[in-house]
Protein backbone atom coordinates (compact mmCIF):
# COMPACT_ATOMS: atom_id res chain seq x y z
CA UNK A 1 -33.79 0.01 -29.73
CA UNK A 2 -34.40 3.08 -26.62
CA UNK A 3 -36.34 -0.20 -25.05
CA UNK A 4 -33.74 -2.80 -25.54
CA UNK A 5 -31.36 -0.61 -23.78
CA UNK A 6 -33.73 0.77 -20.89
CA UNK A 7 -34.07 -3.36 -20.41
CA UNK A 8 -30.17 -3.59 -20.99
CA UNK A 9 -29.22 -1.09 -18.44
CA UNK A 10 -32.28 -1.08 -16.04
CA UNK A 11 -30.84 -1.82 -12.77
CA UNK A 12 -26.93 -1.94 -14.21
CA UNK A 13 -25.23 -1.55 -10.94
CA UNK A 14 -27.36 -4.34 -9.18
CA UNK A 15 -26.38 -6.47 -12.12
CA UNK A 16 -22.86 -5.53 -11.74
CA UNK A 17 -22.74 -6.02 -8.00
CA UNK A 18 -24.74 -9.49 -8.63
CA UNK A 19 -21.91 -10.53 -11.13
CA UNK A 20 -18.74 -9.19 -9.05
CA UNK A 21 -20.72 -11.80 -5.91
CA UNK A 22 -20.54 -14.81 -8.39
CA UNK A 23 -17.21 -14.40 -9.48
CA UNK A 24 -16.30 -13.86 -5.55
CA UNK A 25 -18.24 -16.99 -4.45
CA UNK A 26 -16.73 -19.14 -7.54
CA UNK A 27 -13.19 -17.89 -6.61
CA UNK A 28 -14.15 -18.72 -3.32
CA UNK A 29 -14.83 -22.21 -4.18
CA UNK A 30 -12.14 -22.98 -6.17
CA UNK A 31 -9.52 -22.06 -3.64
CA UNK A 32 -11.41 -24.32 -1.00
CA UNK A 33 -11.35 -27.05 -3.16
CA UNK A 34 -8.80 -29.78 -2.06
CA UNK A 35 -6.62 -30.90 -4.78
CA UNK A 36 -3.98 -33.57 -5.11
CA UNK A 37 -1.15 -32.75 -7.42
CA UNK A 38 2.73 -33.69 -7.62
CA UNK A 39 5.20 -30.85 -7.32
CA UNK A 40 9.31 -31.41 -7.80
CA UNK A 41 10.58 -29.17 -4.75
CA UNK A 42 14.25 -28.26 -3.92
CA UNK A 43 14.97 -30.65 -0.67
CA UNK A 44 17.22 -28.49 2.40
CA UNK A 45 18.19 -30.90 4.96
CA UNK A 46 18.64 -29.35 8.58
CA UNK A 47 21.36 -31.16 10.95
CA UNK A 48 20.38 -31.49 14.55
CA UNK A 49 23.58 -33.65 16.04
CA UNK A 50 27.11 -32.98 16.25
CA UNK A 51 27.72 -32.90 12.49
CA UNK A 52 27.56 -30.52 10.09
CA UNK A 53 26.70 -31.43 5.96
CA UNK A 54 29.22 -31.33 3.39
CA UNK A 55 26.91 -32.50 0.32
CA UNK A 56 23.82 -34.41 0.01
CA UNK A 57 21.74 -35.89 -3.00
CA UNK A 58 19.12 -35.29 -4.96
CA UNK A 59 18.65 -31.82 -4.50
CA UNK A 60 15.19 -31.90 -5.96
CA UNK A 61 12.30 -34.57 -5.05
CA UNK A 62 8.61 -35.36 -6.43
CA UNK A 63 6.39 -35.01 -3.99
CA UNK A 64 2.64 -35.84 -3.85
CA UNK A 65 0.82 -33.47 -1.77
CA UNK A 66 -2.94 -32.66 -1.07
CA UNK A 67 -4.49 -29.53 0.06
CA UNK A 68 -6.55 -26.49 -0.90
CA UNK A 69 -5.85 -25.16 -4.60
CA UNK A 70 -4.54 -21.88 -3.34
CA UNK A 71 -2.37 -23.76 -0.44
CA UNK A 72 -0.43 -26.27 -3.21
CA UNK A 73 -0.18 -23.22 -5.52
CA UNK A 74 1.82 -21.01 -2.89
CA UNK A 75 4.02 -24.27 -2.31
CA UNK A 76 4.55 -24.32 -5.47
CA UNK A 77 5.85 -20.94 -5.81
CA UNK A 78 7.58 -21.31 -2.83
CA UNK A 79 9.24 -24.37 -4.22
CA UNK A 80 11.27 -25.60 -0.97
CA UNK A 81 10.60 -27.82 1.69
CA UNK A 82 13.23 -28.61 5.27
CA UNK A 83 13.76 -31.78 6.24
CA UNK A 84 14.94 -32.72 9.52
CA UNK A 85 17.72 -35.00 9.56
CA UNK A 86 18.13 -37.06 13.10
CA UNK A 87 20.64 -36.59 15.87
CA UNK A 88 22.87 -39.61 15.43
CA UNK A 89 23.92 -40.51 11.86
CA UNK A 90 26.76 -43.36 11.07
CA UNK A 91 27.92 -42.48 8.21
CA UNK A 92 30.27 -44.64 6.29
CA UNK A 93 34.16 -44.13 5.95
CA UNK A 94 33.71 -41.93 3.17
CA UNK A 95 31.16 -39.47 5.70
CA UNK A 96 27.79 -40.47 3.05
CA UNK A 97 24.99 -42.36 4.49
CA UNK A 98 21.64 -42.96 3.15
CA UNK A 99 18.75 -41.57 4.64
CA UNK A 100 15.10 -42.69 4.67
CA UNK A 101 12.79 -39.18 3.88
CA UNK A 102 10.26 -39.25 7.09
CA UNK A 103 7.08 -37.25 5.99
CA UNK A 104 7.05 -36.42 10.03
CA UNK A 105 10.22 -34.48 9.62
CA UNK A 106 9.30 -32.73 6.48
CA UNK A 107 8.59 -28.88 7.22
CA UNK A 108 6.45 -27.45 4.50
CA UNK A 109 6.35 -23.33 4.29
CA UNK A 110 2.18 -24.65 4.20
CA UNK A 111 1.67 -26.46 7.22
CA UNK A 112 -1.89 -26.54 5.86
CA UNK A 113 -0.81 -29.32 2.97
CA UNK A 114 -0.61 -32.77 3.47
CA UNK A 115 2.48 -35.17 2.34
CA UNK A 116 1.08 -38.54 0.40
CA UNK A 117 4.67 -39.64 -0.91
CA UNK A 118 8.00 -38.66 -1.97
CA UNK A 119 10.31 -39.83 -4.79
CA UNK A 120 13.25 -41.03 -4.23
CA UNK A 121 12.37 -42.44 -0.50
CA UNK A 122 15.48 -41.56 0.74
CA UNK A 123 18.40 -39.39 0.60
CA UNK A 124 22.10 -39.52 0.38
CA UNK A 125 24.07 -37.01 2.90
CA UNK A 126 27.80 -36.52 3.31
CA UNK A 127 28.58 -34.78 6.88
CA UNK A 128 31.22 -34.09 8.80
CA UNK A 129 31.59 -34.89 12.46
CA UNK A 130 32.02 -31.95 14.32
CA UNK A 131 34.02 -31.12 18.08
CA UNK A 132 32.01 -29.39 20.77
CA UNK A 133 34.62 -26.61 22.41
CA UNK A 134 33.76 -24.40 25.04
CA UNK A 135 35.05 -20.80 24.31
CA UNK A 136 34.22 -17.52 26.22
CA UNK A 137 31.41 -14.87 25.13
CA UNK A 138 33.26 -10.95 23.98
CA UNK A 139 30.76 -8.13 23.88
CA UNK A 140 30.52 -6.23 20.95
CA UNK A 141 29.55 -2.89 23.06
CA UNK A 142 29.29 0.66 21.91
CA UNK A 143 28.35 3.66 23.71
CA UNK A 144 28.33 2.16 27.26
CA UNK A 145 28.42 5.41 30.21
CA UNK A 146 30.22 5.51 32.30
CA UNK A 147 29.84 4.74 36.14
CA UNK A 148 27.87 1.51 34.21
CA UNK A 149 29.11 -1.81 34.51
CA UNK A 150 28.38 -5.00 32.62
CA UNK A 151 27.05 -8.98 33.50
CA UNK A 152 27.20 -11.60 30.58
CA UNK A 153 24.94 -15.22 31.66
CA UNK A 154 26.64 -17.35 30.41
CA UNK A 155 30.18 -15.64 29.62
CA UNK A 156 30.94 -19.09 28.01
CA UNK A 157 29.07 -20.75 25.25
CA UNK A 158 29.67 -24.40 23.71
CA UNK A 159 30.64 -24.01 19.90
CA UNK A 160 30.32 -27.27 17.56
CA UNK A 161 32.62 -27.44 14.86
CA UNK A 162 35.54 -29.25 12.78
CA UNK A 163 38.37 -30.89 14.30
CA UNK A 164 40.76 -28.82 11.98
CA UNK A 165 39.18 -25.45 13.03
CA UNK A 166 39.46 -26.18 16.83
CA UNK A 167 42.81 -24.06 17.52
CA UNK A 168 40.92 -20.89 15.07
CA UNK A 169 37.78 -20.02 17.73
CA UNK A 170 39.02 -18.23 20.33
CA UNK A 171 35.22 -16.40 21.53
CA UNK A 172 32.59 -16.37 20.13
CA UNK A 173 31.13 -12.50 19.56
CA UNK A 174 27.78 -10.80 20.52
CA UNK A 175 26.14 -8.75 17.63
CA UNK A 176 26.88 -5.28 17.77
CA UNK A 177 24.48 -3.03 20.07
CA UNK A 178 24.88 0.67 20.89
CA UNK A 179 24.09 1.64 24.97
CA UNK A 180 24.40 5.00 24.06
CA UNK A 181 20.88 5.76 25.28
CA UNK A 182 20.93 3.56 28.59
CA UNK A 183 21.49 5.79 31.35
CA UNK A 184 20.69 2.61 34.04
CA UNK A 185 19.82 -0.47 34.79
CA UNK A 186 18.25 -3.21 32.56
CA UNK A 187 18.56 -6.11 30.75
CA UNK A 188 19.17 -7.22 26.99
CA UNK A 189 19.54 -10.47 25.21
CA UNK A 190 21.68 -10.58 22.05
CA UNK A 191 21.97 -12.82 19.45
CA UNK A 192 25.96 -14.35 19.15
CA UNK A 193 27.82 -14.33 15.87
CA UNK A 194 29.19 -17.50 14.50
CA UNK A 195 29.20 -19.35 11.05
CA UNK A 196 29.24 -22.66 13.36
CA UNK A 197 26.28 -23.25 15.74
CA UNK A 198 26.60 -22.55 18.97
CA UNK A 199 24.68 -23.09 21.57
CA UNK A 200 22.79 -20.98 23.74
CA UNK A 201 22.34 -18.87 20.86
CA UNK A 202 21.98 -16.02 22.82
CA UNK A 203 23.24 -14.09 25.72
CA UNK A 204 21.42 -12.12 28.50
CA UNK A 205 23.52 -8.59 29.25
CA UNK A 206 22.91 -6.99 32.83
CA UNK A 207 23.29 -3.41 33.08
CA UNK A 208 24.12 -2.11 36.48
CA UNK A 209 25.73 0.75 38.23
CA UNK A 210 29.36 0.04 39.06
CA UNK A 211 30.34 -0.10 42.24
């Protein structure tokens, strides 16, 4: 028996260490291995014209995609993927139009994976044509010093959004910084607050001494 377990145990922890490298190099090939497997994702259009979306169907599609095992299993678990509508839709009197599903303007959270098809081919959107208004920029300031004065480029912004909500926007408003701690000159670039888009985005904020 003292000889089957000097044999057993001779060497353990090079026999451990030997084992622990298989199961490393096996792992290693299995998550390198490319796969092709269907997943049913959620489907989040993304508007790029003068429109905004009111509804669209299916919210779920089949897709066939190929990649490495590890790759198709964090898509899975991510379980979304964008697609990029185009600039100029014609939608029907009711606002729905039909839209072929481009694998070019799919964004996958795995860039990595490759699209091989998608069922349904095409999806139906409802949108809403939006306005394009240009409204002034308000700083939402704290904690400026005085003798310091402040530039906004640009101090207007273009703001796209419904016909009926045209008379409501008045500005559009910086997010909130504190310039307690500036004591001179510089530059900042703050994000603007809207629930429509507007574009630029963002604002550049000059500090200077005030004359």
């Amino acid at each position: 028996m003292k000889k089957l377990l000097d044999a057993v145990f001779y060497r353990f922890h090079y026999k451990v260490l030997a084992l622990l490298f298989a199961t490393l190099l096996w792992l290693l090939a299995v998550n390198r291995e490319i796969s092709e497997v269907e997943l049913q994702l959620k489907i989040h259009p993304i508007p790029t014209g003068n429109y905004r979306i009111i509804d669209y169907h299916p919210k779920v599609v089949t897709i066939l995609v190929e990649g490495y095992r590890k790759d198709l299993i964090i898509l899975r678990e991510k379980g979304t993927v964008k697609f990029v509508l185009p600039a100029n839709l014609l939608p029907n009197k009711d606002g729905k139009i039909s839209v072929k599903i481009d694998k070019s303007r799919l964004i996958l959270p795995i860039q990595s994976v490759k699209v091989k098809k998608i069922h349904p081919e095409s999806i139906t959107v409802e949108v809403e044509n939006l306005i394009e208004k240009a409204v002034p920029v308000k700083l939402n300031i704290v904690g400026l010093k005085k003798g310091l004065k402040l530039d906004i480029s640009p101090n207007y912004v273009i703001v796209y959004l419904p016909k009926d909500a045209k008379n409501s926007v008045k500005y559009v408003e910086t997010e909130k910084v504190d310039l307690s701690s500036v004591k001179g000159k510089g530059e900042i670039h703050l994000k603007l607050v809207s629930k429509y888009r507007v574009e630029p985005n963002t604002v550049k904020i000059t500090v200077r001494e005030a004359k």
